[in-house]
N, C-alpha and C. Protein backbone atom coordinates (compact mmCIF):
# COMPACT_ATOMS: atom_id res chain seq x y z
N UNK A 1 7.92 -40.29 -30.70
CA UNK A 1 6.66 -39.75 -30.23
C UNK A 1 5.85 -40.88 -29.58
N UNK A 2 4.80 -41.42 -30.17
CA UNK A 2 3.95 -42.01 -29.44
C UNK A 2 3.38 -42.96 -30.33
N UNK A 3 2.02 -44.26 -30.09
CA UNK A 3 2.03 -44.79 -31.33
C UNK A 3 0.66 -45.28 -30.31
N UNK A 4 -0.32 -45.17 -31.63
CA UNK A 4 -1.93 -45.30 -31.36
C UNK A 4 -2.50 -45.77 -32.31
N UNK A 5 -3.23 -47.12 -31.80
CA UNK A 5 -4.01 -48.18 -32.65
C UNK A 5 -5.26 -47.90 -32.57
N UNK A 6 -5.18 -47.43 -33.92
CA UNK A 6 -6.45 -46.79 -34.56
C UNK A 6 -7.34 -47.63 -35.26
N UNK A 7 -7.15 -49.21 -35.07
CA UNK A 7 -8.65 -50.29 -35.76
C UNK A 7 -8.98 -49.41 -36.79
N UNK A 8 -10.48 -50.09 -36.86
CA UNK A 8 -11.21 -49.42 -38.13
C UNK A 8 -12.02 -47.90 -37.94
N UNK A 9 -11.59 -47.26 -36.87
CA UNK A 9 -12.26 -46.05 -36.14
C UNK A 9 -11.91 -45.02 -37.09
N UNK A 10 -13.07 -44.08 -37.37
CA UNK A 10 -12.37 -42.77 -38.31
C UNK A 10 -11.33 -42.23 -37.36
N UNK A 11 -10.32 -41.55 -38.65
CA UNK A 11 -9.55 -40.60 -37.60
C UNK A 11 -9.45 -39.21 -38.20
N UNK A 12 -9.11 -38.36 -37.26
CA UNK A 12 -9.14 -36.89 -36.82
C UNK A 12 -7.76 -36.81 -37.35
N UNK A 13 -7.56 -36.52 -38.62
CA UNK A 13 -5.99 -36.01 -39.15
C UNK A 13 -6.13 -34.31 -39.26
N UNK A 14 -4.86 -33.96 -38.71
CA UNK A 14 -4.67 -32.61 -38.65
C UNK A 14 -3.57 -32.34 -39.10
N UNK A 15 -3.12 -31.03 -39.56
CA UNK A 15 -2.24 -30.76 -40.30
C UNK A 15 -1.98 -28.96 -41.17
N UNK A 16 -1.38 -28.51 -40.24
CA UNK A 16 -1.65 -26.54 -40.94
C UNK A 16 -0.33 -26.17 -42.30
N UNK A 17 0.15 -27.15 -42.29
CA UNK A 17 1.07 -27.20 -43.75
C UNK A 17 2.50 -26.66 -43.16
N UNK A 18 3.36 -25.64 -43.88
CA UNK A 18 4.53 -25.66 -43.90
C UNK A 18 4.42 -23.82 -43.48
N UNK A 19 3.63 -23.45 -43.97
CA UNK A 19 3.12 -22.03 -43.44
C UNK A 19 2.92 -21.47 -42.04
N UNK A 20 1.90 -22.02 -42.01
CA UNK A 20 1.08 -21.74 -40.78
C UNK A 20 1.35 -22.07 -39.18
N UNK A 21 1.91 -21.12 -38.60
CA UNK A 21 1.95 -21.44 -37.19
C UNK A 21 1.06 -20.72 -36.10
N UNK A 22 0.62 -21.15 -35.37
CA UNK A 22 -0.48 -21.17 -34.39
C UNK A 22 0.76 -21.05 -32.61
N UNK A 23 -0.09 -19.79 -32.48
CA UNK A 23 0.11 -18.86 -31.38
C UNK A 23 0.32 -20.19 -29.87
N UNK A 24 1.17 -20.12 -29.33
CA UNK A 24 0.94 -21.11 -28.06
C UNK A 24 -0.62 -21.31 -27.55
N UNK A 25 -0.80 -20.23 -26.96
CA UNK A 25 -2.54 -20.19 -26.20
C UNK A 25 -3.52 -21.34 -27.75
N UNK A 26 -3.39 -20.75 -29.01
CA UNK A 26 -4.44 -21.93 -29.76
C UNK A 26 -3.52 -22.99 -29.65
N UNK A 27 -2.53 -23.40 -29.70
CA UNK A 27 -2.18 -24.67 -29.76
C UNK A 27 -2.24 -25.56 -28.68
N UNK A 28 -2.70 -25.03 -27.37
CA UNK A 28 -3.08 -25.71 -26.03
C UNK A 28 -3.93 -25.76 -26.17
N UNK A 29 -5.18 -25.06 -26.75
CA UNK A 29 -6.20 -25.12 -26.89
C UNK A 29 -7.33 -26.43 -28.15
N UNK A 30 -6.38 -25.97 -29.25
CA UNK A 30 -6.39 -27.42 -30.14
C UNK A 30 -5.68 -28.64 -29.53
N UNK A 31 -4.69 -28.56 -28.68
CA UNK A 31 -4.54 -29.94 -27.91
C UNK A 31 -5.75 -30.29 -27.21
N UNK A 32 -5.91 -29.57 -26.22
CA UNK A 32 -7.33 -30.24 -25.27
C UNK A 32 -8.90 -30.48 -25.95
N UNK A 33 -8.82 -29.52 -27.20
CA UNK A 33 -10.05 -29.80 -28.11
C UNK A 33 -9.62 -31.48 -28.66
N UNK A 34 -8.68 -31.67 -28.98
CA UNK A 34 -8.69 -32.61 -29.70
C UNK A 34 -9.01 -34.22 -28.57
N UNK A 35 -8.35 -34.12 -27.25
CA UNK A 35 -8.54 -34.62 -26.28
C UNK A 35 -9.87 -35.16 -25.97
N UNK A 36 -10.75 -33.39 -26.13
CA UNK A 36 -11.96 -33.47 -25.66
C UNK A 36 -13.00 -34.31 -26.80
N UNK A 37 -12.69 -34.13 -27.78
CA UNK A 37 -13.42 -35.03 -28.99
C UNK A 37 -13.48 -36.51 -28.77
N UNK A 38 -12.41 -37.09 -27.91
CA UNK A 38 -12.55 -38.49 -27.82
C UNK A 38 -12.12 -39.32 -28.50
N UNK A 39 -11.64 -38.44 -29.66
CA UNK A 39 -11.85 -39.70 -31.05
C UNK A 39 -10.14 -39.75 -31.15
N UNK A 40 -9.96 -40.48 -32.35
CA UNK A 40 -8.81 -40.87 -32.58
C UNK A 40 -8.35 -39.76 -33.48
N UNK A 41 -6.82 -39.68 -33.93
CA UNK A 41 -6.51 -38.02 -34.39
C UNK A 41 -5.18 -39.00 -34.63
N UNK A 42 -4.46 -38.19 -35.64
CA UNK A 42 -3.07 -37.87 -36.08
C UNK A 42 -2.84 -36.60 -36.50
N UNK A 43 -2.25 -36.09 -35.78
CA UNK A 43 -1.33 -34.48 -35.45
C UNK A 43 -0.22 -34.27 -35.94
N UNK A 44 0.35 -33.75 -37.53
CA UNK A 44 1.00 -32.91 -37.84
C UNK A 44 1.53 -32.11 -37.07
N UNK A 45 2.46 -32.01 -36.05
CA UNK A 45 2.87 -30.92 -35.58
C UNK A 45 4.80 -31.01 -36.08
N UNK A 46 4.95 -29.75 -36.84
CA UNK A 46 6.24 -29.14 -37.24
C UNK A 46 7.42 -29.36 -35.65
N UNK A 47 8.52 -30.00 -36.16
CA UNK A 47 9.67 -29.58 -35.17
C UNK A 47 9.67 -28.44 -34.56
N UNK A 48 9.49 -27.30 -35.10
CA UNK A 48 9.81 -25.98 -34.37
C UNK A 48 8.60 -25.29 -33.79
N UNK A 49 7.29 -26.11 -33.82
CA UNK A 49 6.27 -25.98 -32.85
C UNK A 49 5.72 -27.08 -32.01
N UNK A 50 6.86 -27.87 -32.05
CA UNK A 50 6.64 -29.25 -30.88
C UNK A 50 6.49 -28.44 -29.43
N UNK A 51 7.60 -27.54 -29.29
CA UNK A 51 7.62 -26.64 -27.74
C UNK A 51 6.41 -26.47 -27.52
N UNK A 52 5.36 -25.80 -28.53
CA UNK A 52 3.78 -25.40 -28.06
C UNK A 52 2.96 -26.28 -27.69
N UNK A 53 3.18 -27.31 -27.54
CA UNK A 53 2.17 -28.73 -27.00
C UNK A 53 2.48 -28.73 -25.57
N UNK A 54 1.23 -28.79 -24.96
CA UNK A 54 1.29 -28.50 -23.35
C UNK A 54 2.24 -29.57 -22.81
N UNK A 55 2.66 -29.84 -21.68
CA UNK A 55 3.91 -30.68 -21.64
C UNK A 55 3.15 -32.08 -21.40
N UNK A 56 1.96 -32.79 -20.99
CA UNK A 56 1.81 -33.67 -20.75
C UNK A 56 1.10 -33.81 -21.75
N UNK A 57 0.88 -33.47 -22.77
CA UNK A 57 -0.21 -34.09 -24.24
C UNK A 57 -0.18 -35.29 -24.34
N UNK A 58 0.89 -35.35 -24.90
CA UNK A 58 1.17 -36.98 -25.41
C UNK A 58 0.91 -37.89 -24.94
N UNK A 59 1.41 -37.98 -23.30
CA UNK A 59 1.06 -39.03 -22.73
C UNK A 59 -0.18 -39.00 -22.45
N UNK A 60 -0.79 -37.59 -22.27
CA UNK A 60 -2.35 -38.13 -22.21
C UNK A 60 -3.32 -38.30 -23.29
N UNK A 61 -2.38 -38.39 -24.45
CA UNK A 61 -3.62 -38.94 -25.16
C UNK A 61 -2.95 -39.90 -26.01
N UNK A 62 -1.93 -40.60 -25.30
CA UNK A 62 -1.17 -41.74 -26.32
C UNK A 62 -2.17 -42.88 -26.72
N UNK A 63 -3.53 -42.90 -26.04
CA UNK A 63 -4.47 -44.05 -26.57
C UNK A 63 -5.56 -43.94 -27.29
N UNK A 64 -5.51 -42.34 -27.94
CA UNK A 64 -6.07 -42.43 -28.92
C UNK A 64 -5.45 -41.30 -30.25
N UNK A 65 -4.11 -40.93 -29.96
CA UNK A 65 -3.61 -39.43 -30.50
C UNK A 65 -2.13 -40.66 -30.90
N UNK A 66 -1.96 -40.16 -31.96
CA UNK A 66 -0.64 -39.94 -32.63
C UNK A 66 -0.17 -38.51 -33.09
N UNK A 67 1.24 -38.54 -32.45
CA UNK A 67 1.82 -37.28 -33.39
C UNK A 67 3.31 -36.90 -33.74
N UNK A 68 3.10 -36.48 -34.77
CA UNK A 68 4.39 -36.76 -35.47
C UNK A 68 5.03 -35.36 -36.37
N UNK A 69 5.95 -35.40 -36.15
CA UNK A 69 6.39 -34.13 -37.09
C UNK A 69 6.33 -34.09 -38.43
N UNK A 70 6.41 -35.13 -38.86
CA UNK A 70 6.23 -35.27 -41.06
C UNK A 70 5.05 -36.52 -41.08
N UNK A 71 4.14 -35.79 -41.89
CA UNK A 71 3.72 -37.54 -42.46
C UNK A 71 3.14 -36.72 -44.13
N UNK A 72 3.80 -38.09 -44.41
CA UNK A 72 3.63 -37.62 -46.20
C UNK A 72 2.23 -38.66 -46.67
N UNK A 73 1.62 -37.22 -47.11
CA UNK A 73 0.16 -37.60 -47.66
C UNK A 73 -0.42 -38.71 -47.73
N UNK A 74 0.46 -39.04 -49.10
CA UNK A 74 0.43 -40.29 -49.67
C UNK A 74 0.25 -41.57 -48.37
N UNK A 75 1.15 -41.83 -48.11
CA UNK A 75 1.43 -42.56 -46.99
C UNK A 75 0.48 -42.97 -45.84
N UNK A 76 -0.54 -41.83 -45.30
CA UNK A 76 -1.55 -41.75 -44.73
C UNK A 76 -2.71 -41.93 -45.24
N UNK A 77 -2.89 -41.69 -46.50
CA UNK A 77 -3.55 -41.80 -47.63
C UNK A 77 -3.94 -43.83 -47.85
N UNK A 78 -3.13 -44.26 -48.43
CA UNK A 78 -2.40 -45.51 -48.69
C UNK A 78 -2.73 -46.81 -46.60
N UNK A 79 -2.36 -45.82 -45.74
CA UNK A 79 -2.50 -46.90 -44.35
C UNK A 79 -3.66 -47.35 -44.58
N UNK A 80 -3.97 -48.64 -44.31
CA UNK A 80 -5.25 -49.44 -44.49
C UNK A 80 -6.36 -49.16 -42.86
N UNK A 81 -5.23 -48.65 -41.88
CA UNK A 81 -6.51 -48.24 -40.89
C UNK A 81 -7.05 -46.77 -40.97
N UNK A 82 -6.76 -45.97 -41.67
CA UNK A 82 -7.18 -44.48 -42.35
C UNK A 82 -7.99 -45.14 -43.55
N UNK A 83 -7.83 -45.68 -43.73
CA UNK A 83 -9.09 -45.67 -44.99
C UNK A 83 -9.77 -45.28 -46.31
N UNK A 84 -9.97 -43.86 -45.79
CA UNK A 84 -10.56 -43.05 -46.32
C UNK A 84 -9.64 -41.69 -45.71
N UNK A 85 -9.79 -41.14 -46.76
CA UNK A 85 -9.08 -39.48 -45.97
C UNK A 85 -9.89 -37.92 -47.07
N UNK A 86 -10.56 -38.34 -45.82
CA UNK A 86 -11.17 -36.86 -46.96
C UNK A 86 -11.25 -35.49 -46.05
N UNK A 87 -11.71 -33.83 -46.33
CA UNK A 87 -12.02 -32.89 -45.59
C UNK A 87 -12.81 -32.35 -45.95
N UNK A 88 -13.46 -31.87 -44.74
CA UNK A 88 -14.79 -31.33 -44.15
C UNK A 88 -14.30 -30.02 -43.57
N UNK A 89 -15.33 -29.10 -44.06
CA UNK A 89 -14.84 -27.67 -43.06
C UNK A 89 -16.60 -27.19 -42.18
N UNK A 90 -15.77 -27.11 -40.95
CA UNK A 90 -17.25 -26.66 -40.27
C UNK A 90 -16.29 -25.16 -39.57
N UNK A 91 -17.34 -24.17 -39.06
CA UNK A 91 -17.38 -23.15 -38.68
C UNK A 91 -17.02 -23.53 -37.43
N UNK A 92 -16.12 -22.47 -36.78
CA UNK A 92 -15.10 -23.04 -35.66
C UNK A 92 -15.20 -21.62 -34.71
N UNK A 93 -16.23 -20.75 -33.98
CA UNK A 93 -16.41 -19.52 -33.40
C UNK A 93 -14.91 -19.61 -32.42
N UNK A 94 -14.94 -18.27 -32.29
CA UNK A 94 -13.89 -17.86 -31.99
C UNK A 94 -13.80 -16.96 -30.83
N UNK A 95 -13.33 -16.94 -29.63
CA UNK A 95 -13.47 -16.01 -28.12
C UNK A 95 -13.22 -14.31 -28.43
N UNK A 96 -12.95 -13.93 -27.69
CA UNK A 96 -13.14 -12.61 -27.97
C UNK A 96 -11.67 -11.90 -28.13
N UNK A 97 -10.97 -13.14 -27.85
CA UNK A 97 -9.03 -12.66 -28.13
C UNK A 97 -8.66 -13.68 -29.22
N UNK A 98 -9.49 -13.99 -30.13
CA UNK A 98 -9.67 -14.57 -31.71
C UNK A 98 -9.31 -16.41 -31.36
N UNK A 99 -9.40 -16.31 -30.53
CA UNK A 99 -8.82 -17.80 -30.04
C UNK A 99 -10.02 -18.75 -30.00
N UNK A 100 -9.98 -19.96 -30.66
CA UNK A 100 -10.87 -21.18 -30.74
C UNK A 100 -10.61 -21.93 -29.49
N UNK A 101 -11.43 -22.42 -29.00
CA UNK A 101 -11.37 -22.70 -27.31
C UNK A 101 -11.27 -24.15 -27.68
N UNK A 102 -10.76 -25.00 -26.51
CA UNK A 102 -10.72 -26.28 -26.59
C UNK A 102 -12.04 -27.06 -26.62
N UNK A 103 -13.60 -26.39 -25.76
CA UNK A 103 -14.61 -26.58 -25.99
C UNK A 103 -15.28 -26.64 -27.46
N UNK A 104 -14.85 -25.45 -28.26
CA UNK A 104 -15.93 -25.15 -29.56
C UNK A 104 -14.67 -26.14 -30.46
N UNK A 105 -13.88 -26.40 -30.74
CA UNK A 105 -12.70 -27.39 -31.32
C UNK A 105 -13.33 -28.88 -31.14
N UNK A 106 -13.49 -29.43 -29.50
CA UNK A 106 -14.09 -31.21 -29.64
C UNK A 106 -15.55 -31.07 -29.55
N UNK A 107 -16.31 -29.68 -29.56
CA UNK A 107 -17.69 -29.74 -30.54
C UNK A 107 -17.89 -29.69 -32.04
N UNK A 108 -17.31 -29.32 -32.68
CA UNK A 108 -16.83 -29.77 -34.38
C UNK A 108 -16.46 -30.84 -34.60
N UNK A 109 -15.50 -31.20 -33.53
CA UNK A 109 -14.97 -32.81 -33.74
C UNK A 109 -16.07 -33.63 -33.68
N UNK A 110 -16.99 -33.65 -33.08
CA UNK A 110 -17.63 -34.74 -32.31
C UNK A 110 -19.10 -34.46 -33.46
N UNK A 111 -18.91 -32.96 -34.10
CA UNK A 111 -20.52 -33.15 -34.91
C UNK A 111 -20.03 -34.01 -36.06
N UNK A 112 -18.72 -33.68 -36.59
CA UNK A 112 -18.09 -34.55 -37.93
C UNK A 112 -18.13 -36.22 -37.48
N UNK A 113 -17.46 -36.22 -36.08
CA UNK A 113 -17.15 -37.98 -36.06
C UNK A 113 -18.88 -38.67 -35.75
N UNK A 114 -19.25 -37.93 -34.79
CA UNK A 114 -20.61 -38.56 -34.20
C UNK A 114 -21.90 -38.74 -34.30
N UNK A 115 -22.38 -37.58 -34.58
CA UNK A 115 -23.70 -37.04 -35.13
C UNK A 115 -23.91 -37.34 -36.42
N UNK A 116 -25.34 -37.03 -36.67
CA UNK A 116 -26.10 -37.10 -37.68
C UNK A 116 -24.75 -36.78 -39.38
N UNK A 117 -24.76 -35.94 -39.06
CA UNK A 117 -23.66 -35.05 -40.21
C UNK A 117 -22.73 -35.72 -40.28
N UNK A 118 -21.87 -36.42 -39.17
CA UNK A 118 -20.73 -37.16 -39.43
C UNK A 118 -21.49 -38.23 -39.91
N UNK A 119 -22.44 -39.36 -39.63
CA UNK A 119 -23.24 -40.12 -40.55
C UNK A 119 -23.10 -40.38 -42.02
N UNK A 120 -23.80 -39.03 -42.25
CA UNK A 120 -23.75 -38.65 -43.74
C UNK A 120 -22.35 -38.92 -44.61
N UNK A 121 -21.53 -37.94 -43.51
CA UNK A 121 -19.85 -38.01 -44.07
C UNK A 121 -19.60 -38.73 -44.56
N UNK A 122 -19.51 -39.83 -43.20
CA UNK A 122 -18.93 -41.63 -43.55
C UNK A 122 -19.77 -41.95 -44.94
N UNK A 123 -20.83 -41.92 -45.02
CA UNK A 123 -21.43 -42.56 -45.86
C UNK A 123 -20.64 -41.92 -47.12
N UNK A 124 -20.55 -40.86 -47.40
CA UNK A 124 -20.06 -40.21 -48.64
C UNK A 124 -18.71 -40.62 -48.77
N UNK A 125 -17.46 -40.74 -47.77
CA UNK A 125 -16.55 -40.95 -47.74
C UNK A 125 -16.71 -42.49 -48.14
N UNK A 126 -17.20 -43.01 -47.84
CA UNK A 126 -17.18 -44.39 -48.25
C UNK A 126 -17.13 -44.45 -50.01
N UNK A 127 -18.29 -43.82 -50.59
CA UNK A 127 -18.36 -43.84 -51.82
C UNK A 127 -16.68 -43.24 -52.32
N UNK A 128 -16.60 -42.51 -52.20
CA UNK A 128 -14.95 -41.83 -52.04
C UNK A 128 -13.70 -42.56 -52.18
N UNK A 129 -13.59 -43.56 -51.13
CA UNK A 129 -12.75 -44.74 -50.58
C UNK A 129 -13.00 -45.64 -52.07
N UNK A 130 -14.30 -45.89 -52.82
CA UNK A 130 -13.99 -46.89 -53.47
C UNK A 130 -13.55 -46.02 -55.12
N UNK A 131 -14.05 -44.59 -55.09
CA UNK A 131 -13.33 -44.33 -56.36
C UNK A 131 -11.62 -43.96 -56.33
N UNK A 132 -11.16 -43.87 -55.15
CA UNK A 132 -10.06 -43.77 -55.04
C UNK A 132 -9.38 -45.24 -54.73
N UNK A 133 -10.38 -45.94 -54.51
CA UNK A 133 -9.39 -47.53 -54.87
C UNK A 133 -9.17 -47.79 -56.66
N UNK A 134 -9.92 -47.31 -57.27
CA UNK A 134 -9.54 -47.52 -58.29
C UNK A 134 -8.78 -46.88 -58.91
N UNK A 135 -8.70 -45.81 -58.63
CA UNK A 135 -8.03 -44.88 -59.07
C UNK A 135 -6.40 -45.23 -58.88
N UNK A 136 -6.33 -45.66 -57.65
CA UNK A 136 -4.95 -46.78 -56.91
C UNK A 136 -4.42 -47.56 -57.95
N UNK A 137 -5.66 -48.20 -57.76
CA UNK A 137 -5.65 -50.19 -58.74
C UNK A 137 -4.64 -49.86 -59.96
N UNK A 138 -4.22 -50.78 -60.50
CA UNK A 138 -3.19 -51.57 -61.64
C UNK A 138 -4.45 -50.25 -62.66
N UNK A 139 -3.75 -49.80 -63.67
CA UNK A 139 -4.51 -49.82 -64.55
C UNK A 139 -5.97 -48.17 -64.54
N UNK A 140 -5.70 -47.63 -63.34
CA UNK A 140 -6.52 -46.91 -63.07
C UNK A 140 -5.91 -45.66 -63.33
N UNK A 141 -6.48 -44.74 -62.69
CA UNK A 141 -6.27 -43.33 -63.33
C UNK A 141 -4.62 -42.65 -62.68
N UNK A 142 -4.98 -42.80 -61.62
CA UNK A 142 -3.97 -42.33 -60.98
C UNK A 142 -2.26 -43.09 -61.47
N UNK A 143 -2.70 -44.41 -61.41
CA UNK A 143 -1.80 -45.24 -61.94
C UNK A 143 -1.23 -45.21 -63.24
N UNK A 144 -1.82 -44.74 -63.81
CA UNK A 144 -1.25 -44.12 -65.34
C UNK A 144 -0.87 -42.58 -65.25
N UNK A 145 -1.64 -41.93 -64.66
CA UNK A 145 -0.64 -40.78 -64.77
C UNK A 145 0.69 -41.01 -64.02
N UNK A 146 0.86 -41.57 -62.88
CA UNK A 146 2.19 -41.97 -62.38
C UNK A 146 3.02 -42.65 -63.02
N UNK A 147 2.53 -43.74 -64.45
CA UNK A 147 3.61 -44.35 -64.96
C UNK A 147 3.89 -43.12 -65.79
N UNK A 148 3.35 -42.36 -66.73
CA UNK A 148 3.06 -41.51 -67.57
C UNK A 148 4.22 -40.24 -67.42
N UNK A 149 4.14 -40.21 -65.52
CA UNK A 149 5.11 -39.36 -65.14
C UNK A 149 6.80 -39.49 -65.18
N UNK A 150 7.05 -41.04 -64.58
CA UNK A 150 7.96 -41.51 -64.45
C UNK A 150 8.62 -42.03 -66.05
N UNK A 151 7.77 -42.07 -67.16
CA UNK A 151 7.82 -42.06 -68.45
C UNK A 151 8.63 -40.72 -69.00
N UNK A 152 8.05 -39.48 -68.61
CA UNK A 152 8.79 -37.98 -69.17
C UNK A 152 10.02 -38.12 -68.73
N UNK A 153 10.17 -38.84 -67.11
CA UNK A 153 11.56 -38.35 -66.21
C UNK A 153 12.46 -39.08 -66.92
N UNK A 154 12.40 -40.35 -67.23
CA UNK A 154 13.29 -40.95 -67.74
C UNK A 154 13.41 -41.03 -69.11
N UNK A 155 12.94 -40.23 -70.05
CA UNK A 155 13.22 -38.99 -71.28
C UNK A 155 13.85 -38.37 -71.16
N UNK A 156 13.91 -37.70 -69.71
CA UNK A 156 15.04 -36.42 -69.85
C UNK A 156 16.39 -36.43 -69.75
């Protein structure tokens, strides 16, 4: 795919799970929204809906878009230029053939990354970032339930 240096810039991770597939027309449409936001993004998109990405995506947004067919949580979670990974849901109106336009898509983007509200975000996400460093750390929460886990497996 493609590969985009994302510094210390929030990023726009997307991702509709293992379920959910999105009609060609929204998925051109969440391409150019995401475009239109400006910001930096990593895109979940499934092998068997790679076809629905308009044909020149990638290259046009290889300088600020990554996208990839698998990325495991953790992993994105854990990259030191993601940071923080948290979600936000804003109201996303919809055209009159139920379709989210590429316009009302990098206006959500841009109130979360830019504005006042995205402000706030960061700020909260920050607090976030440091209970989930500990939670990481030697000794922390997460870290014991993971030894805790790997403790039962090798019981059985």
């Amino acid at each position: 795919m493609t590969h985009a240096s994302f510094g210390t810039e929030s990023v726009v991770y997307v991702s509709f799970g293992s379920l959910a597939a999105l009609g060609e027309e929204q998925m051109e449409e969440l391409a150019w929204g995401l475009k239109r936001s400006n910001s930096y993004f990593l895109w979940v998109v499934r092998e068997s809906e790679e076809k629905k990405l308009p044909s020149n995506f990638i290259e046009e947004t290889s300088d600020k878009g990554l996208v990839v067919t698998w990325s495991p949580q953790l992993q994105v979670l854990a990259h030191k230029s993601v940071g923080c990974f948290m979600t936000h849901w804003v109201r996303v109106k919809v055209n009159e053939k139920g379709i989210m336009t590429n316009e009302e898509i990098g206006n959500c983007i841009r109130e979360i990354m830019e504005r006042e509200r995205g402000k706030e975000i960061r700020r909260n996400s920050d607090k976030w970032k440091e209970f989930a460093k500990e939670a990481v750390d030697n000794g922390g929460s997460s870290d014991k339930n993971i030894e805790e886990f790997v403790k039962k497996l090798s019981c059985s």
